[in-house]
N, C-alpha and C. Protein backbone atom coordinates (compact mmCIF):
# COMPACT_ATOMS: atom_id res chain seq x y z
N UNK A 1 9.58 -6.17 -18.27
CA UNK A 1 8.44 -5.77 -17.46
C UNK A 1 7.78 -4.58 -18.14
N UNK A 2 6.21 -4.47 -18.72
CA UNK A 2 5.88 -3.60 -18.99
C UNK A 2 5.54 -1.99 -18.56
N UNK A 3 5.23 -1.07 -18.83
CA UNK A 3 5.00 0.25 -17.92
C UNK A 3 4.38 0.30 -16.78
N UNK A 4 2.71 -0.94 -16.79
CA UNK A 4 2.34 -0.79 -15.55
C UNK A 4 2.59 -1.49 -14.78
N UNK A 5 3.31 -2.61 -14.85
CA UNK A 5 3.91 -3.50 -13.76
C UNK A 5 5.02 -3.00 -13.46
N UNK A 6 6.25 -1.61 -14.02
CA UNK A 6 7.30 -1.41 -13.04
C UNK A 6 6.27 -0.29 -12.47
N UNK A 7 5.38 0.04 -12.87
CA UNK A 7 4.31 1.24 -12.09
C UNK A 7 4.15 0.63 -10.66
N UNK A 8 3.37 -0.42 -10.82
CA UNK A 8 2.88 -1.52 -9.60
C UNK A 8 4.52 -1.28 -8.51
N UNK A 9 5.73 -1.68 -8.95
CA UNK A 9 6.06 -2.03 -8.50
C UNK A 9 6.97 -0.80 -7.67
N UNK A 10 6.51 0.54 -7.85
CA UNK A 10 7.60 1.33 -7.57
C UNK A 10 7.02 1.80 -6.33
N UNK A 11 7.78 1.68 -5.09
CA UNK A 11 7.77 2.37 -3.81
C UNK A 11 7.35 3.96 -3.94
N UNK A 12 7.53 4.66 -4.95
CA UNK A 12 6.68 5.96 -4.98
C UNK A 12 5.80 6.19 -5.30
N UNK A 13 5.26 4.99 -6.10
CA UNK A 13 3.70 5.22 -6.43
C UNK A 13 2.99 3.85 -6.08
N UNK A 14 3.38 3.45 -5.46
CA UNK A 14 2.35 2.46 -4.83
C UNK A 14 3.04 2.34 -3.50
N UNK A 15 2.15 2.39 -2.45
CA UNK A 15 2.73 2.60 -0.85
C UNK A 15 2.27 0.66 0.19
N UNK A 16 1.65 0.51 -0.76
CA UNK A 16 0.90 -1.09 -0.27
C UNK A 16 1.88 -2.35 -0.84
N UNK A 17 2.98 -2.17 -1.62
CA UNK A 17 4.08 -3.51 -2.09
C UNK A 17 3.92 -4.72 -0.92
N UNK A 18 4.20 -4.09 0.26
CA UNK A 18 4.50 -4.87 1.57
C UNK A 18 3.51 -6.11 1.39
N UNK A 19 2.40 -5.39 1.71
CA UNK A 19 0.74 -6.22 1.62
C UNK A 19 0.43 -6.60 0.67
N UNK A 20 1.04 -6.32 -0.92
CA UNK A 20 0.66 -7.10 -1.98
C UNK A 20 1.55 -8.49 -1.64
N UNK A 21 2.59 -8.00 -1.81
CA UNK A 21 3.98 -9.40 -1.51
C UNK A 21 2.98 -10.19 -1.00
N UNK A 22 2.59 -9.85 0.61
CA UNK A 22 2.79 -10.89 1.78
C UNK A 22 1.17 -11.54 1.27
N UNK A 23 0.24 -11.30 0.58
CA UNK A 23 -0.92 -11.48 -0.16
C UNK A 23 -0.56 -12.72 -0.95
N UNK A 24 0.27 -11.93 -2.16
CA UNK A 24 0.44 -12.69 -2.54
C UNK A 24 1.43 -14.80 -2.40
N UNK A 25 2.20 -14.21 -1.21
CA UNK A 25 3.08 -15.22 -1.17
C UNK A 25 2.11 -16.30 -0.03
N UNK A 26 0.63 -16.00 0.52
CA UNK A 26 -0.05 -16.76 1.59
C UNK A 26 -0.98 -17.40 0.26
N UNK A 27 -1.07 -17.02 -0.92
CA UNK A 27 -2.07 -17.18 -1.96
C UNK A 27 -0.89 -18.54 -2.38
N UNK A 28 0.23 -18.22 -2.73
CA UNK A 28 0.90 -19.44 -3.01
C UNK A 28 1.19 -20.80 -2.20
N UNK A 29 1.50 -20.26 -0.69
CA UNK A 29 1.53 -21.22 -0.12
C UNK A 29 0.29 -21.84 0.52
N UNK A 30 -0.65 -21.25 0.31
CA UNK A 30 -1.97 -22.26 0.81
C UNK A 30 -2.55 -22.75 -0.76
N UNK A 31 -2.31 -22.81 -1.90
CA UNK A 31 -2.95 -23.28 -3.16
C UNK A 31 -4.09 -22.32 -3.39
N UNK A 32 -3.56 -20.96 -3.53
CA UNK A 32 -4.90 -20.27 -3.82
C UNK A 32 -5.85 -20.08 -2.83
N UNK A 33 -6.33 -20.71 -1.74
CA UNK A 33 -7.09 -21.29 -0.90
C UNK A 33 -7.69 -19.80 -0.30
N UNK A 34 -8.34 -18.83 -0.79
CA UNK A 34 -8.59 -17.32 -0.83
C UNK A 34 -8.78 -17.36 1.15
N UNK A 35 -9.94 -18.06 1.19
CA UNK A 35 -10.04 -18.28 2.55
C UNK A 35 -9.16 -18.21 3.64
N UNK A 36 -7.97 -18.84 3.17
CA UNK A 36 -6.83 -18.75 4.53
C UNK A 36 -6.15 -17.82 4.22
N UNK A 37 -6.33 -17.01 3.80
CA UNK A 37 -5.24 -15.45 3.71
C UNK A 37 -6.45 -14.04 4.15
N UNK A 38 -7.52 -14.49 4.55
CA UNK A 38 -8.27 -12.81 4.42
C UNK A 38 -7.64 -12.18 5.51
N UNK A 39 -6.74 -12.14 6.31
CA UNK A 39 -6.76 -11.09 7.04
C UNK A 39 -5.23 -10.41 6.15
N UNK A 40 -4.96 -11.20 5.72
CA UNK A 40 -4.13 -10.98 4.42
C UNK A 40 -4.55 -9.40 3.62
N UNK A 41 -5.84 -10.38 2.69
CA UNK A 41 -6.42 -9.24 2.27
C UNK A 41 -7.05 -7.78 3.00
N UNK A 42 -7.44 -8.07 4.13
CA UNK A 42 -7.68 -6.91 4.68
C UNK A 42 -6.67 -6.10 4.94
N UNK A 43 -5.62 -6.63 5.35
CA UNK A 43 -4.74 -5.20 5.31
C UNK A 43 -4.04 -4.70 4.50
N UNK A 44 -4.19 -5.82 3.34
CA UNK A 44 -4.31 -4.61 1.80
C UNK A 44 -5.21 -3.82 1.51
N UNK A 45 -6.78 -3.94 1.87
CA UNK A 45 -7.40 -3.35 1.56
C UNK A 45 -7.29 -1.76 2.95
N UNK A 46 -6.65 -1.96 3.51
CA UNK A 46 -6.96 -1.23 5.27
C UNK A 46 -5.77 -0.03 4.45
N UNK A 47 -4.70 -0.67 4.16
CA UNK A 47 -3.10 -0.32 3.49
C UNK A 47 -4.01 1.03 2.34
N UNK A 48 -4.30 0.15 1.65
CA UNK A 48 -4.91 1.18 0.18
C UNK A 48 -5.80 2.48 0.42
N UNK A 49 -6.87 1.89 1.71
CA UNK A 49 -7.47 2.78 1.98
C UNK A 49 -7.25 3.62 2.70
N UNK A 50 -5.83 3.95 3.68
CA UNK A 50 -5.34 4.56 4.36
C UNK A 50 -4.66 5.41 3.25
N UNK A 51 -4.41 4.89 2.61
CA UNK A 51 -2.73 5.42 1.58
C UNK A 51 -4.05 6.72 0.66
N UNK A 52 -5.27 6.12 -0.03
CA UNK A 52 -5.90 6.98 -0.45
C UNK A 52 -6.64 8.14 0.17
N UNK A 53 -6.92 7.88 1.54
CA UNK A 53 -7.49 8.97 2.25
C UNK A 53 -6.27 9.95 2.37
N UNK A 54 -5.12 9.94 2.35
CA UNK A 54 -4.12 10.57 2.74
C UNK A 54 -3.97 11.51 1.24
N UNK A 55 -3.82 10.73 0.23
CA UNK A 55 -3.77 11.31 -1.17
C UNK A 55 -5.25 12.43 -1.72
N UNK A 56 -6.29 11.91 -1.07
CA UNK A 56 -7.31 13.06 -1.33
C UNK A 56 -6.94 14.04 -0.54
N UNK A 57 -6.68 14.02 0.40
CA UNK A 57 -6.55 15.36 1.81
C UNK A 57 -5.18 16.18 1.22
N UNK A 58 -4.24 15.88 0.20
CA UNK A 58 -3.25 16.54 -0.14
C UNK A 58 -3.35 16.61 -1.36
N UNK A 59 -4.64 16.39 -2.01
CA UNK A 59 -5.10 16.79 -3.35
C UNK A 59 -5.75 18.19 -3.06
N UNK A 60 -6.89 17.94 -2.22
CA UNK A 60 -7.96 18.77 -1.39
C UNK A 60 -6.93 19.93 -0.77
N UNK A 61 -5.81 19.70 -0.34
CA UNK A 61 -4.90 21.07 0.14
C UNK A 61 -3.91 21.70 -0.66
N UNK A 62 -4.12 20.84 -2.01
CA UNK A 62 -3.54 21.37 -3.08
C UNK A 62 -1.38 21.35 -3.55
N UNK A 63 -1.14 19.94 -2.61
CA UNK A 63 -0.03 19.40 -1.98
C UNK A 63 0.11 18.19 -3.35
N UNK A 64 1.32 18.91 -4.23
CA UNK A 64 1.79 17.61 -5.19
C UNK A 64 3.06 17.00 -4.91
N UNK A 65 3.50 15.98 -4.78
CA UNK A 65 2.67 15.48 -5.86
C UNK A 65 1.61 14.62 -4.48
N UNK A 66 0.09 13.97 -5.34
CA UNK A 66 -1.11 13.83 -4.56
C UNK A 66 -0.28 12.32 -3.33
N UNK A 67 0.65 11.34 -3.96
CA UNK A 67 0.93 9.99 -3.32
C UNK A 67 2.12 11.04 -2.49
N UNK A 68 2.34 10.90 -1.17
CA UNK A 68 3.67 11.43 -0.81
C UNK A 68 4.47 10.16 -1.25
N UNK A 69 6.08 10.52 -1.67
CA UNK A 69 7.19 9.64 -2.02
C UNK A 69 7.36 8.87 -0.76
N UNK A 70 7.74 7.95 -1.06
CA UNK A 70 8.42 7.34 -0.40
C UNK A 70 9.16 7.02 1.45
N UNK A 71 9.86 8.57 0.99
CA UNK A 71 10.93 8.88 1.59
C UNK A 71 9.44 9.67 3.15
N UNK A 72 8.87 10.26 2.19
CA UNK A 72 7.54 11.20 3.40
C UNK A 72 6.80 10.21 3.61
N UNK A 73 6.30 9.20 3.13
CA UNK A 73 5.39 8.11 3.87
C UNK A 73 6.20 7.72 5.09
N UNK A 74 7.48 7.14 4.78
CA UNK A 74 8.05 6.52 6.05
C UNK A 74 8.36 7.55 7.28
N UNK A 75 8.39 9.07 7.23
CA UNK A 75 8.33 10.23 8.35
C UNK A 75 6.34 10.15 8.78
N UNK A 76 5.81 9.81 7.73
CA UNK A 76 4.04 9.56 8.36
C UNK A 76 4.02 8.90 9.15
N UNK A 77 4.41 7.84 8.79
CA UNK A 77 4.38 6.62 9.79
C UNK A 77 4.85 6.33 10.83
N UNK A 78 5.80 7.23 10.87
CA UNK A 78 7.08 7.04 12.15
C UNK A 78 6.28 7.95 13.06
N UNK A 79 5.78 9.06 12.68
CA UNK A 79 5.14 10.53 13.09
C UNK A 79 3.67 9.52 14.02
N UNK A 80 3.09 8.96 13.26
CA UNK A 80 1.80 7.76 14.26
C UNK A 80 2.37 6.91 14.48
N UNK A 81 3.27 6.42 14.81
CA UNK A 81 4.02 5.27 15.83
C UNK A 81 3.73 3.72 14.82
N UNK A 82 3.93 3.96 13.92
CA UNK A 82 4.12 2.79 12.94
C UNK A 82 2.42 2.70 11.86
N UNK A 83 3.00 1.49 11.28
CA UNK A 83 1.56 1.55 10.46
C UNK A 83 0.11 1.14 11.24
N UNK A 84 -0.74 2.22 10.85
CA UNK A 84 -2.10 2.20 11.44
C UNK A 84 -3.10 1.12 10.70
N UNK A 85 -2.38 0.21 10.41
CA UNK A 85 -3.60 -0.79 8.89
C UNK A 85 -3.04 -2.31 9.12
């Protein structure tokens, strides 16, 4: 596996795996068929855009590293009563 695909794949720097997986595995079982997965895609896109608003506001407060790990996403989430996306 090259650098940016174990990148892609690491729970500390990418917070959206869940929503890529489940993206990707509705893309396989419908034949590609883009159409029957968008709500699919939306909450990858809902996922990413949550995950980045969070990473500017702790860039902007000067909080590194900018992605919280892992371990602090899942106290975010628990902290708003599960995922908001």
């Amino acid at each position: 596996m090259d650098k940016n695909a174990r990148k892609l794949r690491n729970q500390d720097v990418n917070p959206c795996i869940d929503e890529s997986d489940a993206s990707q595995k509705c893309l396989d079982a419908y034949k590609y068929d883009k159409n029957m997965c968008s709500a699919y895609f939306q909450r990858y896109r809902n996922c990413r855009k949550y995950w980045h608003n969070i990473m500017v506001q702790r860039r902007r407060d000067g909080v590194k590293p900018d992605m919280p790990t892992a371990a602090e996403r899942q106290d975010i989430l628990t902290g708003v009563g599960g995922k908001p996306y």
